[in-house]
N, C-alpha and C. Protein backbone atom coordinates (compact mmCIF):
# COMPACT_ATOMS: atom_id res chain seq x y z
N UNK A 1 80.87 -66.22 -20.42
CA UNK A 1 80.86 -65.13 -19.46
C UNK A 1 79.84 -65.44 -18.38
N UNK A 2 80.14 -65.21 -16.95
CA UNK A 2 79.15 -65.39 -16.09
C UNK A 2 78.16 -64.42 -15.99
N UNK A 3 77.15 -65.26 -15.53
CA UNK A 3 75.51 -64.04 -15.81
C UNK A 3 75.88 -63.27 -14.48
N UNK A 4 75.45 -62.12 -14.50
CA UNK A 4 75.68 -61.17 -13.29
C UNK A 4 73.88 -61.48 -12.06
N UNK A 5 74.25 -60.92 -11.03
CA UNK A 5 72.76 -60.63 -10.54
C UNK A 5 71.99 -59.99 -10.21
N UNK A 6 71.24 -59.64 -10.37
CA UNK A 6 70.14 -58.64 -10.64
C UNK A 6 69.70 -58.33 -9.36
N UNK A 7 69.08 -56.83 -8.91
CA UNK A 7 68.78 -56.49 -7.88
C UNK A 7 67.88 -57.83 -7.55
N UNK A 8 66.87 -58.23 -8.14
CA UNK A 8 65.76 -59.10 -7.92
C UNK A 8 66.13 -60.38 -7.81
N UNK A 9 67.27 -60.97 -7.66
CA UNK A 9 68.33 -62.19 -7.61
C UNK A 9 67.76 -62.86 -9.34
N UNK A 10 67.73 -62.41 -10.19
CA UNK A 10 67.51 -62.91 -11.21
C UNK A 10 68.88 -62.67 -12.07
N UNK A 11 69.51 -63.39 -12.90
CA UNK A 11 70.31 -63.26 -14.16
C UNK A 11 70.45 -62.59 -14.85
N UNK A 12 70.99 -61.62 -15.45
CA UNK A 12 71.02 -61.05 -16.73
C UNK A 12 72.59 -61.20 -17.44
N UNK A 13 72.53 -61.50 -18.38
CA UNK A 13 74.14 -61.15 -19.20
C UNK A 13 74.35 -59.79 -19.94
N UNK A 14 73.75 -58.90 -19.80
CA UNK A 14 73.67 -57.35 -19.78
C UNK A 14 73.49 -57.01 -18.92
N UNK A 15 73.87 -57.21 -17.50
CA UNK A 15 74.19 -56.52 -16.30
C UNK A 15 75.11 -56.40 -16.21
N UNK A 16 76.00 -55.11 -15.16
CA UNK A 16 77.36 -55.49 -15.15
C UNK A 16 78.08 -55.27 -13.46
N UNK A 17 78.63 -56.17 -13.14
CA UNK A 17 79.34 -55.70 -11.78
C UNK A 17 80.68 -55.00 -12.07
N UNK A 18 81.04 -54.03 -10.81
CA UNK A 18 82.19 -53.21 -11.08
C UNK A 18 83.37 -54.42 -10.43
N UNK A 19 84.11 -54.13 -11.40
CA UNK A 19 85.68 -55.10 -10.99
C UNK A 19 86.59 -54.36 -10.35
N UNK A 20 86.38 -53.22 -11.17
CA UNK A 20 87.86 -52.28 -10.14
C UNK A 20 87.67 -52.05 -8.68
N UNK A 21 88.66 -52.51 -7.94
CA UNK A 21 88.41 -52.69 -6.76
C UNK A 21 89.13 -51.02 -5.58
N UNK A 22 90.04 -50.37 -6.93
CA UNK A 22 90.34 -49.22 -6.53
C UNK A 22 88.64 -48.51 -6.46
N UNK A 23 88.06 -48.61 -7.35
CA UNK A 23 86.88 -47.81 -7.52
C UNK A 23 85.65 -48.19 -6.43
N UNK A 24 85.37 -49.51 -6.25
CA UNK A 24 84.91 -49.65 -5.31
C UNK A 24 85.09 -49.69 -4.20
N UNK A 25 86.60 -49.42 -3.95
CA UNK A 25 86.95 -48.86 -2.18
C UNK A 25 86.30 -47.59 -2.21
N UNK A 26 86.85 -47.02 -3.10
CA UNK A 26 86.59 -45.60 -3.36
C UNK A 26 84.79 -45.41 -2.78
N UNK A 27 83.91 -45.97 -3.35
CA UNK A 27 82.88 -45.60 -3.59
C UNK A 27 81.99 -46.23 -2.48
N UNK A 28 82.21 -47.35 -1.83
CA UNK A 28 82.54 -47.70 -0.62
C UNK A 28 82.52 -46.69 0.61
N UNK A 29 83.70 -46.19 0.73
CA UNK A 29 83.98 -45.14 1.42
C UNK A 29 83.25 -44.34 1.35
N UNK A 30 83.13 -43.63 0.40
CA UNK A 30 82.30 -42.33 0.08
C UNK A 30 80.71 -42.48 0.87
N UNK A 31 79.87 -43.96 0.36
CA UNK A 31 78.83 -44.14 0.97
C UNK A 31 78.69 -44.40 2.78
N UNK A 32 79.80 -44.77 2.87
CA UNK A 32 80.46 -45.25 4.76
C UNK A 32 80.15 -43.75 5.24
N UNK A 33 80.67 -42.70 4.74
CA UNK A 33 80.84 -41.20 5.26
C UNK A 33 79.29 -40.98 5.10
N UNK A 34 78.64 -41.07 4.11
CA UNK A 34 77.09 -40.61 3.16
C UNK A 34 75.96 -40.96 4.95
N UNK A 35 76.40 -42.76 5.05
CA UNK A 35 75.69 -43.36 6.22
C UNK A 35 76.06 -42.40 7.76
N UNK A 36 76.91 -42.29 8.17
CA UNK A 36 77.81 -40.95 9.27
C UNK A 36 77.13 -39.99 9.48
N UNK A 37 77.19 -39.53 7.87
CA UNK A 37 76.51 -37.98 7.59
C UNK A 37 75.17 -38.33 7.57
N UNK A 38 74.49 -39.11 7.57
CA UNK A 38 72.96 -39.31 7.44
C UNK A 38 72.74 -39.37 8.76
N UNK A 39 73.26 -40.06 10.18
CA UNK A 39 73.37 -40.51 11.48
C UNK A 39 73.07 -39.06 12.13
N UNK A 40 73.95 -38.05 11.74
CA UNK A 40 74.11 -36.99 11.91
C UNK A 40 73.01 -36.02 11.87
N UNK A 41 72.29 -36.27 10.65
CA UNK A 41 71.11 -35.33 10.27
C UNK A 41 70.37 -36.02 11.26
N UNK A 42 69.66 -37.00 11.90
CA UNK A 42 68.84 -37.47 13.12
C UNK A 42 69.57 -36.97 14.09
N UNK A 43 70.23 -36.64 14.83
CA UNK A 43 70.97 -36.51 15.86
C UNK A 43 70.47 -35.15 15.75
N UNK A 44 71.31 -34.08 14.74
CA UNK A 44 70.43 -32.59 14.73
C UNK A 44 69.36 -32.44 14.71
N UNK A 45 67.94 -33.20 14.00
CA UNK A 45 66.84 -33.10 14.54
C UNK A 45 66.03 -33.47 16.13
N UNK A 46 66.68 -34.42 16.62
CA UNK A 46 66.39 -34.72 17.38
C UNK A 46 67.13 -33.33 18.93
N UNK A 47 68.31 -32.92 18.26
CA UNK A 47 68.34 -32.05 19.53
C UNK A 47 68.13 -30.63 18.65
N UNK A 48 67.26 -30.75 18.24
CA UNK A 48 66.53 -28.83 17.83
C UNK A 48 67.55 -28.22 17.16
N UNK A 49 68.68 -28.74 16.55
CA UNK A 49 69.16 -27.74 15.47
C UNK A 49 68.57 -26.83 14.25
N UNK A 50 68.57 -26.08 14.12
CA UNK A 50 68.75 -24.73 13.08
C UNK A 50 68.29 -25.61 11.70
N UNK A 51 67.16 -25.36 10.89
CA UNK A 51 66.96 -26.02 9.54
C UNK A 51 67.88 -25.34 8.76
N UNK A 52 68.50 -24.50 9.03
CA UNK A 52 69.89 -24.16 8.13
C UNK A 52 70.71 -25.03 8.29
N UNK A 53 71.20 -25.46 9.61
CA UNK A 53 71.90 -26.84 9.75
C UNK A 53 72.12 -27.73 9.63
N UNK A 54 70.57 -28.53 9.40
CA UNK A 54 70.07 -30.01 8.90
C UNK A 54 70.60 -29.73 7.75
N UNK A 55 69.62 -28.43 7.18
CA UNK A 55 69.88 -29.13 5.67
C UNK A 55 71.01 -29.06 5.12
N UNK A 56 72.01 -28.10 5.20
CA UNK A 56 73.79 -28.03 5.07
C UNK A 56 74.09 -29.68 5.12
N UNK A 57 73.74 -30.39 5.95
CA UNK A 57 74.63 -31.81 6.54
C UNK A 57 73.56 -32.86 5.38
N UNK A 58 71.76 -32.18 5.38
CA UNK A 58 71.70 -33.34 4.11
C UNK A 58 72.02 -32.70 2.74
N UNK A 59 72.28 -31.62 2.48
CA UNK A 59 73.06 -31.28 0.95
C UNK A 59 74.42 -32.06 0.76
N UNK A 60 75.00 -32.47 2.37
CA UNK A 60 76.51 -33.22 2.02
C UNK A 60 76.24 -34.48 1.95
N UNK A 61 75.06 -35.08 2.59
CA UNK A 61 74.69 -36.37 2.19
C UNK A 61 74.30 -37.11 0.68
N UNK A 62 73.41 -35.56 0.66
CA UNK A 62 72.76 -35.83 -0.84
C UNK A 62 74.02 -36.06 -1.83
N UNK A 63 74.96 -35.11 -2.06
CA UNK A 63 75.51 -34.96 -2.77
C UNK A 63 77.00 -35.99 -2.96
N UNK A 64 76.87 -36.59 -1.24
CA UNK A 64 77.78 -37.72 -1.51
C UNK A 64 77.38 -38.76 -2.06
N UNK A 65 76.47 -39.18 -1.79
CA UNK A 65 75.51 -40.15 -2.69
C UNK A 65 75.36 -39.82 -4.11
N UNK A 66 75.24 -39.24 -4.31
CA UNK A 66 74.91 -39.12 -5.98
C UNK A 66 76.43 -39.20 -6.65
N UNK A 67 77.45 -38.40 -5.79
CA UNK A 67 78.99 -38.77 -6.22
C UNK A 67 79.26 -40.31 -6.51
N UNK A 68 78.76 -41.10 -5.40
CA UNK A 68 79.25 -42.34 -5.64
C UNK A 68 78.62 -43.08 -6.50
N UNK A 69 76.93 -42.64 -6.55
CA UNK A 69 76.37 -43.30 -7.97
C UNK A 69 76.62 -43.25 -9.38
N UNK A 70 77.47 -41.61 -9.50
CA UNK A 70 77.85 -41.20 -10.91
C UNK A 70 79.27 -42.20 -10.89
N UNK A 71 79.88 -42.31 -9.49
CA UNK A 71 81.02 -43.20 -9.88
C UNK A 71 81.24 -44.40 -10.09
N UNK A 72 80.11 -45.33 -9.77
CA UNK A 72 79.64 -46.63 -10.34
C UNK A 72 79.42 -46.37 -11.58
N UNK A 73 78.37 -45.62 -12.12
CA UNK A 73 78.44 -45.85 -13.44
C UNK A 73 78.88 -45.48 -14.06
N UNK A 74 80.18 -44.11 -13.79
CA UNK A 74 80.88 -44.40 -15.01
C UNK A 74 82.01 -45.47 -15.08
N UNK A 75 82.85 -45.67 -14.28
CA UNK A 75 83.56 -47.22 -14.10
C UNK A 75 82.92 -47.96 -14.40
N UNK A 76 81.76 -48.25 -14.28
CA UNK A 76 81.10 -48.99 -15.34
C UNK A 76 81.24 -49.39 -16.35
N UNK A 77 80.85 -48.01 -17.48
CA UNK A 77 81.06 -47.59 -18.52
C UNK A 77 82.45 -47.89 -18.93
N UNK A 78 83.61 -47.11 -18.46
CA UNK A 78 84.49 -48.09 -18.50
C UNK A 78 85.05 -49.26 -18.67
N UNK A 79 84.53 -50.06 -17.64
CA UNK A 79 84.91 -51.11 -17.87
C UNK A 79 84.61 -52.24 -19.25
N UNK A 80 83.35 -51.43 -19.54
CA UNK A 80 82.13 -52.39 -20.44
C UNK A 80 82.75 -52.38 -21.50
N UNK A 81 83.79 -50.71 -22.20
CA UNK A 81 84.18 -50.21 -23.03
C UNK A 81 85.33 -51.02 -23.33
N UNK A 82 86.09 -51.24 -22.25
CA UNK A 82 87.23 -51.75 -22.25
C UNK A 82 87.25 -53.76 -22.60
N UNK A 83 86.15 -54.32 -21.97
CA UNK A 83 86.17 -55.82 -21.84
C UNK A 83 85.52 -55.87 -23.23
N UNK A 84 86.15 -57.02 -23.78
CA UNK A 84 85.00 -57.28 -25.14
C UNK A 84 84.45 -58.26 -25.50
N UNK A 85 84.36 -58.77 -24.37
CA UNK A 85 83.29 -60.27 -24.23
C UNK A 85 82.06 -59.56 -23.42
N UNK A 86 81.67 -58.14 -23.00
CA UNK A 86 80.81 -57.65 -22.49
C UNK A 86 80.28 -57.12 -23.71
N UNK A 87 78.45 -57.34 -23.77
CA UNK A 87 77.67 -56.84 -24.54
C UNK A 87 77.53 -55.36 -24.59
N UNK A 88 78.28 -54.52 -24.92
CA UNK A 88 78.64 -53.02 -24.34
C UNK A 88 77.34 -52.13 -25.06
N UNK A 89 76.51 -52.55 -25.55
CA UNK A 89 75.62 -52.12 -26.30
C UNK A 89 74.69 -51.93 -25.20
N UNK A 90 74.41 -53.16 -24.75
CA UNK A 90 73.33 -53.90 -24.21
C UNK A 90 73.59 -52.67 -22.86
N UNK A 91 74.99 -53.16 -21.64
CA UNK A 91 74.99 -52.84 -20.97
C UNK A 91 74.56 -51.09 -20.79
N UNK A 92 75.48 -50.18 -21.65
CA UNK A 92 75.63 -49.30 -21.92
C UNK A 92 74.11 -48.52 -21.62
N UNK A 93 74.02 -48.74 -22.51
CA UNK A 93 71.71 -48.73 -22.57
C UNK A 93 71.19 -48.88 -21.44
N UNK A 94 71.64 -49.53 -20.45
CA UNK A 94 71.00 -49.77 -19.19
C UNK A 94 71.71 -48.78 -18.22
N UNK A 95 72.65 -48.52 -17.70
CA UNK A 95 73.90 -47.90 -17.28
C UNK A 95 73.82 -46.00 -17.76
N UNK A 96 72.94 -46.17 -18.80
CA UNK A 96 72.45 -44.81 -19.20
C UNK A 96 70.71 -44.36 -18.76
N UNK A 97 70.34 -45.03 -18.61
CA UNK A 97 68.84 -45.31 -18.14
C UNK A 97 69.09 -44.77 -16.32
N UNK A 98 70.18 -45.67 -15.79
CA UNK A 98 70.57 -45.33 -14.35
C UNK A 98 71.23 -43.78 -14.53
N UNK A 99 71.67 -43.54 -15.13
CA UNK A 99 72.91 -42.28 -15.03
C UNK A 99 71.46 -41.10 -15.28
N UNK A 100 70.44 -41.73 -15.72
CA UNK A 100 69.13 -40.76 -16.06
C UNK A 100 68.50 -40.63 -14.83
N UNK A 101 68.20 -41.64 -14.46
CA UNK A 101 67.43 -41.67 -13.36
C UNK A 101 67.84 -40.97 -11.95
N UNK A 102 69.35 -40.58 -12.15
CA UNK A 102 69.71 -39.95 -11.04
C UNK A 102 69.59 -38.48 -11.37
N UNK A 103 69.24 -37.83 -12.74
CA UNK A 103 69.49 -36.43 -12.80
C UNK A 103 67.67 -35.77 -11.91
C-alpha cells in the first residue's frame, strides 16, 4: 500500500486520502463557495455593513466549512471501512481525533 502524506510532507501508512472523487467535488465546491462567502464578509466590513450582516454571511461561512470537514471525514471513514488493506484501526483513531477537534 502506498504511504500517504502528511500535512508536514512526512509519510504515514495510517493516514488516509479521500478517493471518492464524487465526494471530493462535492467538498471542493462547498469550500470554493466557503472562500466567496469569506470575500464577502471583507467587502461588508469594509463598506460599514450592519454586524447583524457580517455575522449572518460568517455563520454561512462557518458552517460551510465545518460541512465540508464533517464530509471528509466521514468518507473517510468510509472508505477505511470498506478497503481492507487499510489499517482501519489505526486510521479510524486519527479521523476521530479530527472529527473531535472540530466540535
Amino acid at each position: 500500500m502506498p504511504k500517504a502524506v502528511t500535512h508536514a510532507g512526512a509519510t504515514s501508512a495510517d493516514s488516509h486520502v479521500l478517493h471518492d472523487q464524487a465526494q471530493l467535488h462535492a467538498i471542493v465546491t462547498r469550500l470554493k463557495r466557503a472562500h466567496g462567502q469569506m470575500g464577502a464578509v471583507v467587502r461588508m466590513l469594509e463598506e460599514g455593513r450592519s454586524c447583524e450582516d457580517v455575522i449572518t454571511q460568517m455563520a454561512a461561512v462557518n458552517k460551510a466549512i465545518n460541512t465540508a470537514a464533517f464530509t471528509l471525514i466521514s468518507s473517510s471513514l468510509k472508505e477505511c471501512i470498506i478497503d481492507p488493506e487499510i489499517n482501519s484501526e489505526d486510521v479510524t483513531t486519527k479521523l476521530q481525533k479530527l472529527f473531535l477537534s472540530l466540535a
